[in-house]
C-alpha atoms as a PDB file:
ATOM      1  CA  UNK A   1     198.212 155.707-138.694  1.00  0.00           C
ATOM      2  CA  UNK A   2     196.519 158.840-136.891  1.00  0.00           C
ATOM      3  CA  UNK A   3     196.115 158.600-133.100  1.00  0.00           C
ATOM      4  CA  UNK A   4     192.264 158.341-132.936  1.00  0.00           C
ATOM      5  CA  UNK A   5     192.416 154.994-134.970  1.00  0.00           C
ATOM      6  CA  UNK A   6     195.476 153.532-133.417  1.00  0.00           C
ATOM      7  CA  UNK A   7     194.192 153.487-130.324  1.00  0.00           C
ATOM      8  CA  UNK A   8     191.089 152.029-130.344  1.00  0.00           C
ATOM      9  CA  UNK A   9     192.637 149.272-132.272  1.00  0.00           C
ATOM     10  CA  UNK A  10     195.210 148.429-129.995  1.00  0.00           C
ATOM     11  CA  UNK A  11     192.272 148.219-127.539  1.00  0.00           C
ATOM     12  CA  UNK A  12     190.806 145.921-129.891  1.00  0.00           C
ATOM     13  CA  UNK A  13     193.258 143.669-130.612  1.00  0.00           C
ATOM     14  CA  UNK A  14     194.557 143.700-127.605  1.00  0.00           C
ATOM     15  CA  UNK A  15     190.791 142.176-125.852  1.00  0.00           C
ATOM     16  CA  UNK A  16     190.852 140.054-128.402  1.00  0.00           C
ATOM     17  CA  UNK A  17     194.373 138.768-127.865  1.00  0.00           C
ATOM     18  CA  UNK A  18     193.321 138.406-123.815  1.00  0.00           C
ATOM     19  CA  UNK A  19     190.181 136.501-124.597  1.00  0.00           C
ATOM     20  CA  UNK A  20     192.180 134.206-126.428  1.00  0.00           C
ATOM     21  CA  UNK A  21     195.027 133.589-124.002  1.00  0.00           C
ATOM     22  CA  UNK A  22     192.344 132.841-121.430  1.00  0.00           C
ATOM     23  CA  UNK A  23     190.233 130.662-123.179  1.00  0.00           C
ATOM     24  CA  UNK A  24     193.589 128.798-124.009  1.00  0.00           C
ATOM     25  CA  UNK A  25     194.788 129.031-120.367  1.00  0.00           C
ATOM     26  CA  UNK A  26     191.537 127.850-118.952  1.00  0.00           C
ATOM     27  CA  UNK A  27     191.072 124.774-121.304  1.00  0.00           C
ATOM     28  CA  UNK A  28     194.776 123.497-120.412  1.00  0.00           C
ATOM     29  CA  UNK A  29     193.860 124.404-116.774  1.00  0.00           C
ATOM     30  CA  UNK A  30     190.783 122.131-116.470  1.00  0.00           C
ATOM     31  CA  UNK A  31     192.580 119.376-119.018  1.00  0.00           C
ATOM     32  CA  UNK A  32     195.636 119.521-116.581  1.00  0.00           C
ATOM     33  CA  UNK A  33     193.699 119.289-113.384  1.00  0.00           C
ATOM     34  CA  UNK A  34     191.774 116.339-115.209  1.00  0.00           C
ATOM     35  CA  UNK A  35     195.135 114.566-116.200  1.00  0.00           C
ATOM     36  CA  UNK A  36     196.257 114.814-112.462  1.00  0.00           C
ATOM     37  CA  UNK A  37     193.198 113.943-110.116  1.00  0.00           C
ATOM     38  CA  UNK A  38     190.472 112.367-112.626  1.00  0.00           C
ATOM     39  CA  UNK A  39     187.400 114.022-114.077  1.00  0.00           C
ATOM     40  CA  UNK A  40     187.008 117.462-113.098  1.00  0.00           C
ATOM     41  CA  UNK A  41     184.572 118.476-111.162  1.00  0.00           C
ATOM     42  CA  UNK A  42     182.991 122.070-110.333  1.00  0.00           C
ATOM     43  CA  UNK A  43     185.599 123.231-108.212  1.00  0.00           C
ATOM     44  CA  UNK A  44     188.036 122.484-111.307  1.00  0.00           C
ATOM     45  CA  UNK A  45     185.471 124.489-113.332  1.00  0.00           C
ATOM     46  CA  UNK A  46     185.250 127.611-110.646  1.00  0.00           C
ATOM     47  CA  UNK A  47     188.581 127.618-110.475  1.00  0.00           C
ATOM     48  CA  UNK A  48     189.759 128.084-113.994  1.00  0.00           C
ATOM     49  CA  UNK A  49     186.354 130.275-114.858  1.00  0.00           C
ATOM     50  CA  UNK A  50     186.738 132.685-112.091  1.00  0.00           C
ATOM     51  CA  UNK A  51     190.813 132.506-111.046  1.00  0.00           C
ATOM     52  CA  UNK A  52     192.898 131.194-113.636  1.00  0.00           C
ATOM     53  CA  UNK A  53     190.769 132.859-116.828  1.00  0.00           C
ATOM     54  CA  UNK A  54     190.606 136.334-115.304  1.00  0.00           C
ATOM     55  CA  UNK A  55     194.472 136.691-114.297  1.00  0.00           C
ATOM     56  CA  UNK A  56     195.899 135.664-117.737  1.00  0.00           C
ATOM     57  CA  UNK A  57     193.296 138.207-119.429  1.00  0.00           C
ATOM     58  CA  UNK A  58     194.125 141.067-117.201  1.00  0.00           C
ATOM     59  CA  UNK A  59     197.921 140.325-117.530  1.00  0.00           C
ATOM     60  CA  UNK A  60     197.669 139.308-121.751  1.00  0.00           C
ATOM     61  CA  UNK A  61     195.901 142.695-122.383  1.00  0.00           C
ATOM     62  CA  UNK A  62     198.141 144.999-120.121  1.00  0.00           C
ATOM     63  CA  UNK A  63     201.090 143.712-121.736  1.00  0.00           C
ATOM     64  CA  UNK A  64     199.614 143.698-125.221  1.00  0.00           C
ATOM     65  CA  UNK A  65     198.038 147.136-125.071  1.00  0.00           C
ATOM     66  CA  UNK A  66     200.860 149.004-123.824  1.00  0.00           C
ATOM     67  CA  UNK A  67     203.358 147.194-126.614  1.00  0.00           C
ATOM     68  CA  UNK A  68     201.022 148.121-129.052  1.00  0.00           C
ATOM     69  CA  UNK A  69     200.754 151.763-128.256  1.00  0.00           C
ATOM     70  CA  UNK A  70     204.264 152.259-127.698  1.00  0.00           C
ATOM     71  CA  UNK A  71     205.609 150.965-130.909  1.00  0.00           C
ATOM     72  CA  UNK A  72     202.752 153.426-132.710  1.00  0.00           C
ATOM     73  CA  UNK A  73     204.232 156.301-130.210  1.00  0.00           C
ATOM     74  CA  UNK A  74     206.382 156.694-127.034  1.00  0.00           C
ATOM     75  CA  UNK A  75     203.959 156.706-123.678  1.00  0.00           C
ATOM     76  CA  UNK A  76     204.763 157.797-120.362  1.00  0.00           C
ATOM     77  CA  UNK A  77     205.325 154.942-117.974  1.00  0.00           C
ATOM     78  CA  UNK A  78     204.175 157.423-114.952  1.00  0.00           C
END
């Protein structure tokens, strides 16, 4: 696969891999928080939306971009 496709869909799978680790993360989030202290409320919602959600996207697509473009060719790590 040439370089000028490969990358661009590494980028793509890999924002579509993070939205759906976060969406995941934040529904177990607000069903965990619901188990433990009763219904959640907006804090539980603000919480997962702007905390929980944003971490596991930043940290599912940084991980699953740079696999991706390493196994199509070596990167540097500098």
């Amino acid at each position: 696969m040439p370089v000028y496709l490969a990358v661009p869909l590494a980028f793509l799978v890999s924002a579509v891999a993070a939205l759906t680790l976060a969406v995941l993360g934040e529904a177990t989030l607000v069903f965990l928080l619901g188990k433990i202290h009763g219904p959640g409320d907006l804090g539980d919602a603000m919480l997962a939306f702007f905390c929980a959600a944003p971490s596991i996207a930043v940290l599912a697509f940084v991980s699953c971009f740079s696999i991706l473009v390493n196994w199509h060719h070596a990167t540097s790590w500098r």
